[in-house]
PDB file of N, CA and C in Angstrom:
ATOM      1  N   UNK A   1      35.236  41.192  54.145  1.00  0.00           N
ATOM      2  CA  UNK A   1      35.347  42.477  54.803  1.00  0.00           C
ATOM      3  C   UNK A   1      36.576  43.236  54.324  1.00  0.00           C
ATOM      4  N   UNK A   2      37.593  42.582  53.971  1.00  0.00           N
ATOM      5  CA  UNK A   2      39.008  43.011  53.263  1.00  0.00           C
ATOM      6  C   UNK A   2      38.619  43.872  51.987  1.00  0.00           C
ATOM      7  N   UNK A   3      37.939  43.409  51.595  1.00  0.00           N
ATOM      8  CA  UNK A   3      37.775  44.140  50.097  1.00  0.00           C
ATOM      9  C   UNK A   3      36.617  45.359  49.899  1.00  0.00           C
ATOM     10  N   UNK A   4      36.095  45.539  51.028  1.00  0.00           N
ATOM     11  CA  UNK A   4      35.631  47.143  51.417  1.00  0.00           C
ATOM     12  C   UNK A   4      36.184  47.559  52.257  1.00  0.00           C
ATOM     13  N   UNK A   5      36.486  47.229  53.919  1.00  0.00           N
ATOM     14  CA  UNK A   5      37.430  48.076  54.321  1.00  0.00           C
ATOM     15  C   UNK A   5      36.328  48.743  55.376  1.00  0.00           C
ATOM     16  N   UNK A   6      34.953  49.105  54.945  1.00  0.00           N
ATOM     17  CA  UNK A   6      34.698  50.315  55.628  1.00  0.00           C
ATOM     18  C   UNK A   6      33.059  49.550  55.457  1.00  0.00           C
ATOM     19  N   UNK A   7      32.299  49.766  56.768  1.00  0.00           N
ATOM     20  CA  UNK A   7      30.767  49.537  56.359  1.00  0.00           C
ATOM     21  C   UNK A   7      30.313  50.528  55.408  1.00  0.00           C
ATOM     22  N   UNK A   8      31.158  51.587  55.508  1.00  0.00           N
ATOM     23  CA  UNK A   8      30.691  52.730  54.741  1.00  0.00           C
ATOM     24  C   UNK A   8      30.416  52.733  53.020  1.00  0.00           C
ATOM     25  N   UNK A   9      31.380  51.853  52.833  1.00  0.00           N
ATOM     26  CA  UNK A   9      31.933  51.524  51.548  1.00  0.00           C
ATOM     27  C   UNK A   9      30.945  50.330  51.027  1.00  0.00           C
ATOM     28  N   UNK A  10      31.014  49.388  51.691  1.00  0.00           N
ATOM     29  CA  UNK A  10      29.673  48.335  51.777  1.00  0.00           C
ATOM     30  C   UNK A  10      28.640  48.759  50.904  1.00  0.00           C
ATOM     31  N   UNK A  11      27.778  49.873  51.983  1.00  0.00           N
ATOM     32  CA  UNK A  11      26.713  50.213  51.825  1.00  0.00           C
ATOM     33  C   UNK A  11      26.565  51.051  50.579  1.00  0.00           C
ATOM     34  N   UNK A  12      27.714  51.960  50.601  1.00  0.00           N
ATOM     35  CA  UNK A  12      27.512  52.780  49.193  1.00  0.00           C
ATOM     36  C   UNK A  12      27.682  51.809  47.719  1.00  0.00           C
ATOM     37  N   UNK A  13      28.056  50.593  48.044  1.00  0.00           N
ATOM     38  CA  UNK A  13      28.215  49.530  47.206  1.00  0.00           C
ATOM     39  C   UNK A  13      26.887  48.255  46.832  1.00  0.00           C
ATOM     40  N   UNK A  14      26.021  48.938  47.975  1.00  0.00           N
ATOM     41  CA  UNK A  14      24.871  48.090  47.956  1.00  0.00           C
ATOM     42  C   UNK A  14      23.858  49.131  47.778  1.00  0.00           C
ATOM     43  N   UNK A  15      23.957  50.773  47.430  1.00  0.00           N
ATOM     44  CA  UNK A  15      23.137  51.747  47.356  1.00  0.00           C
ATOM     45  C   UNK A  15      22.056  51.881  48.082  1.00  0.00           C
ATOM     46  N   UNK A  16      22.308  51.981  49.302  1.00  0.00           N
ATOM     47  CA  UNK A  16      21.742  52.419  50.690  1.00  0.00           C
ATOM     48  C   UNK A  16      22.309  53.510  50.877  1.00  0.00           C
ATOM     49  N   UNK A  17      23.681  53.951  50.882  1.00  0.00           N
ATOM     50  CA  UNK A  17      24.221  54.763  51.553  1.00  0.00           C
ATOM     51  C   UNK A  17      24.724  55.869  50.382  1.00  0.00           C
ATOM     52  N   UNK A  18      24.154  57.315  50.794  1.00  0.00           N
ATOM     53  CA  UNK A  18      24.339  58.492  50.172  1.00  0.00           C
ATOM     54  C   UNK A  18      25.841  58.678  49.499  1.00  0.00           C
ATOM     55  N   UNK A  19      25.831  58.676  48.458  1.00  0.00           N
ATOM     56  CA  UNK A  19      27.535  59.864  48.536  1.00  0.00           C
ATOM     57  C   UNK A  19      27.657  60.617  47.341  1.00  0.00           C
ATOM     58  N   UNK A  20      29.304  61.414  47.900  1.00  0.00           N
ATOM     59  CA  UNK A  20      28.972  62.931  47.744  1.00  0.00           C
ATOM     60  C   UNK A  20      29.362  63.364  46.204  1.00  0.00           C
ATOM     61  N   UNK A  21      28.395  64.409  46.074  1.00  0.00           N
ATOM     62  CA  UNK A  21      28.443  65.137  44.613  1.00  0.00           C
ATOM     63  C   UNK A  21      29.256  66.359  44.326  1.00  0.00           C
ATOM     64  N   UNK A  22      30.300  66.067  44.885  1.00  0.00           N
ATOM     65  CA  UNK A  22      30.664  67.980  45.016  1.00  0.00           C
ATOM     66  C   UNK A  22      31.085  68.102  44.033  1.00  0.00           C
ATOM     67  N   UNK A  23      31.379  69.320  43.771  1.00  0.00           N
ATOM     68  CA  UNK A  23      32.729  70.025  42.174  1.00  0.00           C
ATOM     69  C   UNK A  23      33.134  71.557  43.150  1.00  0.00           C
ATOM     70  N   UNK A  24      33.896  71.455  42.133  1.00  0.00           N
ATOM     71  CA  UNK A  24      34.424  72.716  42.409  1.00  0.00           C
ATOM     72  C   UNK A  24      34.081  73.155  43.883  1.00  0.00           C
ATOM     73  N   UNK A  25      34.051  74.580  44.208  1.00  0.00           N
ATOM     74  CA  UNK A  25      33.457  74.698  45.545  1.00  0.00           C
ATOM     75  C   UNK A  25      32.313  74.248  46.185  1.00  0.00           C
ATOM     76  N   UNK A  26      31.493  73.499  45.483  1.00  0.00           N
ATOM     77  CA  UNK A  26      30.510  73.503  46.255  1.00  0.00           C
ATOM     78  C   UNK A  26      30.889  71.899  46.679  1.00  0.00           C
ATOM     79  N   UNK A  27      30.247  71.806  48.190  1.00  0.00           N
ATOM     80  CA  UNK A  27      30.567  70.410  48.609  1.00  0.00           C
ATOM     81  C   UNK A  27      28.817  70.544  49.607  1.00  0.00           C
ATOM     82  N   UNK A  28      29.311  68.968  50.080  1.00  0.00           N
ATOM     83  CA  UNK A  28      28.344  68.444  50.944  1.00  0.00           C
ATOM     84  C   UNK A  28      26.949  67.917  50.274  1.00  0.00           C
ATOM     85  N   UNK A  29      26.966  67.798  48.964  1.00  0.00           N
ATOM     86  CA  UNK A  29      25.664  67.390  47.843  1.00  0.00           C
ATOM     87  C   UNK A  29      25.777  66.030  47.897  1.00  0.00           C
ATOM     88  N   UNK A  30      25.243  65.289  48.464  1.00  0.00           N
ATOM     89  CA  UNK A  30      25.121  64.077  48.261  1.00  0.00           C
ATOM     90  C   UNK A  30      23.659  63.622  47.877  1.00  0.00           C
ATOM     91  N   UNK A  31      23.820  62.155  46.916  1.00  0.00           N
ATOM     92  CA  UNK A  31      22.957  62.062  46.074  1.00  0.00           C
ATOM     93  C   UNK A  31      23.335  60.250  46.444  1.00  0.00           C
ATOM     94  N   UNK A  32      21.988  59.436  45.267  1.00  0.00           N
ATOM     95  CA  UNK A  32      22.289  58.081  45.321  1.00  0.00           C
ATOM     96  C   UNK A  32      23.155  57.685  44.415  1.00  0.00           C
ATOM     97  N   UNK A  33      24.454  56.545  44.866  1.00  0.00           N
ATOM     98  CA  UNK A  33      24.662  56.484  43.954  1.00  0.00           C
ATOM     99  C   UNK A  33      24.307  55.989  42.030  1.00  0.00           C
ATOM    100  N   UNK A  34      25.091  55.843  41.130  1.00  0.00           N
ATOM    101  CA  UNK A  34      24.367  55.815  39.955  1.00  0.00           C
ATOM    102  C   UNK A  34      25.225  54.093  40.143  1.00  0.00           C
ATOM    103  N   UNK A  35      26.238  54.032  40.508  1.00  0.00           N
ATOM    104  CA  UNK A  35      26.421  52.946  40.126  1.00  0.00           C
ATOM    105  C   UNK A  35      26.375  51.614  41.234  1.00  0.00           C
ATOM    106  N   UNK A  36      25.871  51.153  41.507  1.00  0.00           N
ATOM    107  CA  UNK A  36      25.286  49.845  42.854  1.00  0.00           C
ATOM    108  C   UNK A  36      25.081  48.239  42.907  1.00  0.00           C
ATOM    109  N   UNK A  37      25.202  47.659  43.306  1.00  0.00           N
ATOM    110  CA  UNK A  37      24.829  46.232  43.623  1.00  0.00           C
ATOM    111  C   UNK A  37      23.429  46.180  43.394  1.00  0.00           C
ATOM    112  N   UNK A  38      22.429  45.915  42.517  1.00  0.00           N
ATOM    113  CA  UNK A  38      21.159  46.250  42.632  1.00  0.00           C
ATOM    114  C   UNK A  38      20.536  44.733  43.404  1.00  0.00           C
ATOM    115  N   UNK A  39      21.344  43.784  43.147  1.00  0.00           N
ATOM    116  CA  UNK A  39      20.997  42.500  43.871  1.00  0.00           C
ATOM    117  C   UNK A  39      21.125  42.580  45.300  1.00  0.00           C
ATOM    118  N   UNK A  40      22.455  43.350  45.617  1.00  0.00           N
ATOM    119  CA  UNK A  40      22.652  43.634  46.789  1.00  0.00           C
ATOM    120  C   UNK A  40      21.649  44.525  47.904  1.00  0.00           C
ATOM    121  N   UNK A  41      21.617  45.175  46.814  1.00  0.00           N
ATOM    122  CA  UNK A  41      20.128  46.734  47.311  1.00  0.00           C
ATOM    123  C   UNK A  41      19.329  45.431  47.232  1.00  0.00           C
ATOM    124  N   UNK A  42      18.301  45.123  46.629  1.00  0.00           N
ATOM    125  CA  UNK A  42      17.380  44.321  47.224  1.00  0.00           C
ATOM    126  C   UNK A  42      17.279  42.989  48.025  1.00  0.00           C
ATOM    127  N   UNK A  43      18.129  42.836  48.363  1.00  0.00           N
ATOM    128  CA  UNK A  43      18.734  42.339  49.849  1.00  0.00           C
ATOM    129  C   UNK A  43      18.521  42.925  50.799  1.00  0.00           C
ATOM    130  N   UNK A  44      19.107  43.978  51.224  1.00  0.00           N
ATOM    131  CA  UNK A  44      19.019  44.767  52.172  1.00  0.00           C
ATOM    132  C   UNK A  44      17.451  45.401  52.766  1.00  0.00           C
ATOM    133  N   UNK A  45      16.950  46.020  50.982  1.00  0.00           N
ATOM    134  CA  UNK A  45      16.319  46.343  51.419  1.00  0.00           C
ATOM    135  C   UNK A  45      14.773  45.523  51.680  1.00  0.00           C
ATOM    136  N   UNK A  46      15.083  44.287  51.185  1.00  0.00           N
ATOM    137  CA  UNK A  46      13.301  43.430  51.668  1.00  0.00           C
ATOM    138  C   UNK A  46      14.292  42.485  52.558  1.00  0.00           C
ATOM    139  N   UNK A  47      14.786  43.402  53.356  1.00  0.00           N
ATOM    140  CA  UNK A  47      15.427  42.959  54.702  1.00  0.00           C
ATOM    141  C   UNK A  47      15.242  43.822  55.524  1.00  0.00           C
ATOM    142  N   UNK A  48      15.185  44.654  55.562  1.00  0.00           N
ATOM    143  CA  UNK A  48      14.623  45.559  56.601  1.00  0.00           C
ATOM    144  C   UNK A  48      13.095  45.514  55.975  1.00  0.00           C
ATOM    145  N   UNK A  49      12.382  45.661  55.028  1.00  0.00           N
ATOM    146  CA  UNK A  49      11.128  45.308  55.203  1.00  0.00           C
ATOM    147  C   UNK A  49      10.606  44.269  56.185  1.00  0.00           C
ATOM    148  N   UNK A  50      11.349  43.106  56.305  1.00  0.00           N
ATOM    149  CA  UNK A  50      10.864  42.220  57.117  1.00  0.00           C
ATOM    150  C   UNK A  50      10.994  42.572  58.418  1.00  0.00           C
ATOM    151  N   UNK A  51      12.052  43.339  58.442  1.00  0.00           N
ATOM    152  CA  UNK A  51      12.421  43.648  60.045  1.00  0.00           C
ATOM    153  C   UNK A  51      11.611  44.363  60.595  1.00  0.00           C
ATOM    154  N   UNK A  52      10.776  45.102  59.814  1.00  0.00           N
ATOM    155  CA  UNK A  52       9.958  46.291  60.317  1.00  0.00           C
ATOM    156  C   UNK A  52       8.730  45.691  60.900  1.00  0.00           C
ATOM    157  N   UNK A  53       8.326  44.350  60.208  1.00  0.00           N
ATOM    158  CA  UNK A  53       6.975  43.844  60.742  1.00  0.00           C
ATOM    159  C   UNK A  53       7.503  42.905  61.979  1.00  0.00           C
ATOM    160  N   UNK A  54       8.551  42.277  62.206  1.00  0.00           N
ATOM    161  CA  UNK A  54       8.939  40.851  62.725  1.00  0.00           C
ATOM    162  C   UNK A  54      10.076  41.540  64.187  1.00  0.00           C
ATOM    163  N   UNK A  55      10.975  42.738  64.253  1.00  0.00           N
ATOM    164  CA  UNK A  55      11.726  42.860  64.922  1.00  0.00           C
ATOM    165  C   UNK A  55      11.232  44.905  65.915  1.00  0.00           C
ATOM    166  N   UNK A  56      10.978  44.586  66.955  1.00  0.00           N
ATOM    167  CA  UNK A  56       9.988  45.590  67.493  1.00  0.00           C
ATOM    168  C   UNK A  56      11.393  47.067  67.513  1.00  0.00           C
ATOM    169  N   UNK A  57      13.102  46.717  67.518  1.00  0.00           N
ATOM    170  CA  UNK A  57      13.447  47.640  67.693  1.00  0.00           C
ATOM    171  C   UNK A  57      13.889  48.499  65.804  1.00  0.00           C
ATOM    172  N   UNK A  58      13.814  47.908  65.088  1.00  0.00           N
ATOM    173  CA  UNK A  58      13.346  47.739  63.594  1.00  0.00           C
ATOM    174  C   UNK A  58      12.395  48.784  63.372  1.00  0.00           C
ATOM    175  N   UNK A  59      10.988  48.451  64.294  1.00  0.00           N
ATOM    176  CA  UNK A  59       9.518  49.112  63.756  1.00  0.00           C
ATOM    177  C   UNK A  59      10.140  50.660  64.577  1.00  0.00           C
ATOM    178  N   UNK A  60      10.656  51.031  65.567  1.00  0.00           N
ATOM    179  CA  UNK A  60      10.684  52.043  66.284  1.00  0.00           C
ATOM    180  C   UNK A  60      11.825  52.824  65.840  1.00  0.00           C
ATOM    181  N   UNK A  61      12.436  52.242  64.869  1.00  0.00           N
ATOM    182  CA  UNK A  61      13.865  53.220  64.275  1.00  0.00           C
ATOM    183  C   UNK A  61      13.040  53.600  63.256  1.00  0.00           C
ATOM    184  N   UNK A  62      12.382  52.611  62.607  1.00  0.00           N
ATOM    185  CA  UNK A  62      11.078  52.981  61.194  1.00  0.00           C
ATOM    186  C   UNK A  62      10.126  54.489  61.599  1.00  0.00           C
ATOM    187  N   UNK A  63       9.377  53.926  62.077  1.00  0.00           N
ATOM    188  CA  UNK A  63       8.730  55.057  63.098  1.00  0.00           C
ATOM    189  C   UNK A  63       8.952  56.543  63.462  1.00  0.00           C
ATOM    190  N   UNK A  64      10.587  56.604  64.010  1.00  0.00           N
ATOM    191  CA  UNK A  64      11.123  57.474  64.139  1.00  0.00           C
ATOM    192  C   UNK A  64      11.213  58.626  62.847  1.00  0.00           C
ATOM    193  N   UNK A  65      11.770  57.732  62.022  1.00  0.00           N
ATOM    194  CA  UNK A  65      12.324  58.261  60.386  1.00  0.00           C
ATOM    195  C   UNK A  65      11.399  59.036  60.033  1.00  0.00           C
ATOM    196  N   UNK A  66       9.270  57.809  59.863  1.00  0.00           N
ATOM    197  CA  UNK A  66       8.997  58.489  59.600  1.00  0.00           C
ATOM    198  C   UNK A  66       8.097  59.899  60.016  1.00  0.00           C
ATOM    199  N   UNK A  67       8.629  60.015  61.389  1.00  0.00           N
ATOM    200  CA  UNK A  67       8.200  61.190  62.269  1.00  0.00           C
ATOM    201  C   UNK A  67       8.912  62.347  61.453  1.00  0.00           C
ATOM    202  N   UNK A  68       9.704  62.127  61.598  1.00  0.00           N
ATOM    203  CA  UNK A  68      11.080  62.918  61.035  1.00  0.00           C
ATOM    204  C   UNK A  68      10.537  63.683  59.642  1.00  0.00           C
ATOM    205  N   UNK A  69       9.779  62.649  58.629  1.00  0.00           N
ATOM    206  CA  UNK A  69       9.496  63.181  57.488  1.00  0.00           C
ATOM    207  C   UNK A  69       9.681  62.661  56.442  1.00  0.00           C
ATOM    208  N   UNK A  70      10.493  61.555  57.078  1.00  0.00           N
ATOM    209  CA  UNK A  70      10.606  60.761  55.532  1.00  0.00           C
ATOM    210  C   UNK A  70       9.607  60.269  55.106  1.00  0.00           C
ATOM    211  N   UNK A  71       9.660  59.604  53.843  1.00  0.00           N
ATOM    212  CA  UNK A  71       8.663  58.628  53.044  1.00  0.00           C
ATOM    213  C   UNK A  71       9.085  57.610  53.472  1.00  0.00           C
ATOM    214  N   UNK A  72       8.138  56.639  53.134  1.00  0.00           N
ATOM    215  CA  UNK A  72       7.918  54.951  53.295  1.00  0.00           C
ATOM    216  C   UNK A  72       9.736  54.755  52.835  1.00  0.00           C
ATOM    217  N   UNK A  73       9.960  54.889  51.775  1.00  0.00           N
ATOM    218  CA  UNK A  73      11.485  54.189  50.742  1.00  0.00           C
ATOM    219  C   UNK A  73      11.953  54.957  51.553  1.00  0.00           C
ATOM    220  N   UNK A  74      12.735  56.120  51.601  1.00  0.00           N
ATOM    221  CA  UNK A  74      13.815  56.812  52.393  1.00  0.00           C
ATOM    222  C   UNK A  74      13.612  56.177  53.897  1.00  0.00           C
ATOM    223  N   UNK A  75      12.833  55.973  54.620  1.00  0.00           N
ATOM    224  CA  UNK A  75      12.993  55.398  56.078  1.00  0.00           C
ATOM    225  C   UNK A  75      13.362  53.638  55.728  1.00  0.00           C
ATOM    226  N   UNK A  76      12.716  53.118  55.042  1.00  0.00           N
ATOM    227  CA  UNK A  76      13.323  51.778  54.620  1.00  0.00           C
ATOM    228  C   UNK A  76      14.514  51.647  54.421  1.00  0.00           C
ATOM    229  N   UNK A  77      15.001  52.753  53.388  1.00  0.00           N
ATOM    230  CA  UNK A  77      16.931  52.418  53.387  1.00  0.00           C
ATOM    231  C   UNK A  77      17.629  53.157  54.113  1.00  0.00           C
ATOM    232  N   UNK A  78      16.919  54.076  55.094  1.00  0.00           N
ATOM    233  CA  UNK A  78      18.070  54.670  56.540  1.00  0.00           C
ATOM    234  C   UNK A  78      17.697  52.532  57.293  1.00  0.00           C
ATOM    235  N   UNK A  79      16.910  52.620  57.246  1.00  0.00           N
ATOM    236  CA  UNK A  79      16.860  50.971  58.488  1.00  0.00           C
ATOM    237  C   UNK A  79      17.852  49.767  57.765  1.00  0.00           C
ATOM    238  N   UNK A  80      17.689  50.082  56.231  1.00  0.00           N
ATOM    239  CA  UNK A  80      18.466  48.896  55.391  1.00  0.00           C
ATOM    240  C   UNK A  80      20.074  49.286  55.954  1.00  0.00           C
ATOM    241  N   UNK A  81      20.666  50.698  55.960  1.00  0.00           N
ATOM    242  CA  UNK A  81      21.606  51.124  55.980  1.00  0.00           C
ATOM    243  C   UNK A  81      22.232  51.264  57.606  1.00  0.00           C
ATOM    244  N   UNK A  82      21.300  50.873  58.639  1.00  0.00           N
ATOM    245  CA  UNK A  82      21.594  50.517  60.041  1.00  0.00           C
ATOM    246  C   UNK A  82      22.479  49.115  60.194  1.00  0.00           C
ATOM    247  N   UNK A  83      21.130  48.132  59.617  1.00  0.00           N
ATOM    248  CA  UNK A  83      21.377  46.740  59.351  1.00  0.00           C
ATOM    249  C   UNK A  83      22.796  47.196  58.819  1.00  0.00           C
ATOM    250  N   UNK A  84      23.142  47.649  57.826  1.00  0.00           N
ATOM    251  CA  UNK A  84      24.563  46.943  57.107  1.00  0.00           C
ATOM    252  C   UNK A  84      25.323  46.781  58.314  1.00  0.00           C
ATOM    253  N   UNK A  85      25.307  48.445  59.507  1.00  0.00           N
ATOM    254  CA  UNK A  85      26.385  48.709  60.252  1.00  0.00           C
ATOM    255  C   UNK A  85      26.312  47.479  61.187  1.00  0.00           C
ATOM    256  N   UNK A  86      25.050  46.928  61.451  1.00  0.00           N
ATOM    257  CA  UNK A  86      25.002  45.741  62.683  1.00  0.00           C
ATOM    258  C   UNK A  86      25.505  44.618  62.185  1.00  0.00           C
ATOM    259  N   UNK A  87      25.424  44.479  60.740  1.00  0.00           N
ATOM    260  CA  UNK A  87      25.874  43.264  60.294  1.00  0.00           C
ATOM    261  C   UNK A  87      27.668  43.539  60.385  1.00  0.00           C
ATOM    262  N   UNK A  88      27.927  44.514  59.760  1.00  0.00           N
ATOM    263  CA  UNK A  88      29.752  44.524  59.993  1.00  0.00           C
ATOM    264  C   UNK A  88      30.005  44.577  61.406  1.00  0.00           C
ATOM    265  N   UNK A  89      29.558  45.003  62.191  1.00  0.00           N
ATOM    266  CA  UNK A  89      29.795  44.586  64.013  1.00  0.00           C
ATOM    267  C   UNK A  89      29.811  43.247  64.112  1.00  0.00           C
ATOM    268  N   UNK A  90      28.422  42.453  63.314  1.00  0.00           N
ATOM    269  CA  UNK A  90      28.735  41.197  63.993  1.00  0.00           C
ATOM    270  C   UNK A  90      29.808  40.404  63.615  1.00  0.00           C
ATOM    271  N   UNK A  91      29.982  40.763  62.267  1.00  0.00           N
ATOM    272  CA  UNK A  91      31.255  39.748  61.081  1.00  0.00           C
ATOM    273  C   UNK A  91      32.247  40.391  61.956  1.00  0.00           C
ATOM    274  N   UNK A  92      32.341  41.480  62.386  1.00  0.00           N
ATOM    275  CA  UNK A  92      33.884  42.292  62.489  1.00  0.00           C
ATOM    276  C   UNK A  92      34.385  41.588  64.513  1.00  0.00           C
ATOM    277  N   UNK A  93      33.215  41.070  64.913  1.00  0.00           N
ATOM    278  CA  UNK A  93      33.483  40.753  66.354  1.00  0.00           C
ATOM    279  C   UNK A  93      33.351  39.166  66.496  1.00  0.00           C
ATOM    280  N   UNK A  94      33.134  38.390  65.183  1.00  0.00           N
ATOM    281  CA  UNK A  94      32.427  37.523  65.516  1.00  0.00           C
ATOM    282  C   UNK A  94      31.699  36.907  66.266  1.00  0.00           C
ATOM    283  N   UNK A  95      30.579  37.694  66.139  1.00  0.00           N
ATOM    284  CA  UNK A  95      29.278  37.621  67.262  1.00  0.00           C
ATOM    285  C   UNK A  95      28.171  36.987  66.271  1.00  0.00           C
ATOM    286  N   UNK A  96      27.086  36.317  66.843  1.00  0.00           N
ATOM    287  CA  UNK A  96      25.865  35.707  66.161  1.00  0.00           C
ATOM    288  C   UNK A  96      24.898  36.597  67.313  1.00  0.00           C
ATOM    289  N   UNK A  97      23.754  37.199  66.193  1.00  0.00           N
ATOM    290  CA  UNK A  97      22.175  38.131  67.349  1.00  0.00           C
ATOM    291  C   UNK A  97      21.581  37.302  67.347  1.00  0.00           C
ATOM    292  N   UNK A  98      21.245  37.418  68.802  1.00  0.00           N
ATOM    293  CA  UNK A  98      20.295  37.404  69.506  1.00  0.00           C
ATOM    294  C   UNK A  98      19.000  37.918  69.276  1.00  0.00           C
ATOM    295  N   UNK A  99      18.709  37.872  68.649  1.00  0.00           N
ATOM    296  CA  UNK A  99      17.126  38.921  68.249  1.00  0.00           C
ATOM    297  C   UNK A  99      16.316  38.185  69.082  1.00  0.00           C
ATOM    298  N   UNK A 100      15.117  38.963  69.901  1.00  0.00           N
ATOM    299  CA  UNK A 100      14.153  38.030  70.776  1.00  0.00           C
ATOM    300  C   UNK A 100      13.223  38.046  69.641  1.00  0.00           C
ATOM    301  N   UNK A 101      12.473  37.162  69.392  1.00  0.00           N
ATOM    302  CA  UNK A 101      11.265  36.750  68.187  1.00  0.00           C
ATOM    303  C   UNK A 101      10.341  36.705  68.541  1.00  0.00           C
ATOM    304  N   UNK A 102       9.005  37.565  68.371  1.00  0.00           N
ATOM    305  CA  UNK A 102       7.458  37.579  69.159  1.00  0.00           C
ATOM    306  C   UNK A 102       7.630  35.875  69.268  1.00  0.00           C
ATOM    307  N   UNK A 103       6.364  34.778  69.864  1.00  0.00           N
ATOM    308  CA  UNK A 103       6.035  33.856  69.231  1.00  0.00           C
ATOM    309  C   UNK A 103       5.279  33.767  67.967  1.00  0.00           C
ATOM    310  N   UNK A 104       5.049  32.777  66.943  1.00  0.00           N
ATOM    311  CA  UNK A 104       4.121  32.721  66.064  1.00  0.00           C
ATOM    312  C   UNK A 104       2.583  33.443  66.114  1.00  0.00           C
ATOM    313  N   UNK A 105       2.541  33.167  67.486  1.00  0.00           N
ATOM    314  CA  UNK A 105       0.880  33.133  67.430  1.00  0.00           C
ATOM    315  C   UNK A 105       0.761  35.057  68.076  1.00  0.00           C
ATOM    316  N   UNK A 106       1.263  35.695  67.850  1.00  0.00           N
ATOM    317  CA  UNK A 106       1.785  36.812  68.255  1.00  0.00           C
ATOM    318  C   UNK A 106       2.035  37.836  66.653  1.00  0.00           C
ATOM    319  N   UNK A 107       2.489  36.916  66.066  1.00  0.00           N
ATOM    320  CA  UNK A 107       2.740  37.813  64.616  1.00  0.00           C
ATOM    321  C   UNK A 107       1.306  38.167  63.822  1.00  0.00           C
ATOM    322  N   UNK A 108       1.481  39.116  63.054  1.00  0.00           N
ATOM    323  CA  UNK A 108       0.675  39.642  62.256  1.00  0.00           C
ATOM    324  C   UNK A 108       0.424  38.612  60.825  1.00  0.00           C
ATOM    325  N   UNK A 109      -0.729  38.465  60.561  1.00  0.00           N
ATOM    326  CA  UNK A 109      -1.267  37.711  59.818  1.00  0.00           C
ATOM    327  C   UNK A 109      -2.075  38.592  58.994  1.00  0.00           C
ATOM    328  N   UNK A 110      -1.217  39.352  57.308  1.00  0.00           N
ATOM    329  CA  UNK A 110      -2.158  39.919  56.674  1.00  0.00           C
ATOM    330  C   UNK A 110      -2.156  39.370  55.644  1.00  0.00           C
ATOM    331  N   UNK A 111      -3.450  38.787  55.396  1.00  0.00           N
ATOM    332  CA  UNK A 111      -3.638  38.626  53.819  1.00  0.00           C
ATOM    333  C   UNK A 111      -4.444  39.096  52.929  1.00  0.00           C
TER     334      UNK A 111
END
């Protein structure tokens, strides 16, 4: 956690998280970054894939996004980019989640 400092920093390090393009006067352009953890990005993000089928408050932040308008990928890495913040809460408090887990016989079975 010492060596980012910031979930913020994390995430823009695992390319989930937007940042900014400005020059000169113009500001507030944010874009992905070019340079990222790409191991890290796919971590995150077939981590919130899973979350979306397996964790019900996961599917309803998903959901939301894509009410909102996003696509499938842009609502996947706003949820990948939640996760980071819950994960630095838990490292930063040392806390272990609680997630409640349907049972087995409850989960979705697609093949």
């Amino acid at each position: 956690m010492s060596v980012f400092g910031t979930p913020d920093r994390l995430a823009g390090f695992g390319g989930v998280a937007p940042v900014p393009r400005d020059s000169g006067k113009i500001s507030g352009n944010l874009r992905r970054p070019q340079r990222y953890n790409r191991r890290l990005q796919r971590v995150l993000y077939t981590s919130a894939l899973f979350s979306i089928r397996r964790n019900d408050e996961s599917r309803r932040f998903y959901d939301r996004k894509r009410a909102e308008g996003k696509r499938h990928t842009q609502a996947v890495l706003a949820l990948a980019r939640r996760r980071v913040n819950v994960l630095w809460a838990l490292l930063r408090d040392g806390r272990a989640t609680n997630s409640r887990r349907r049972p087995p016989s409850q989960l979705d079975r697609r093949h």
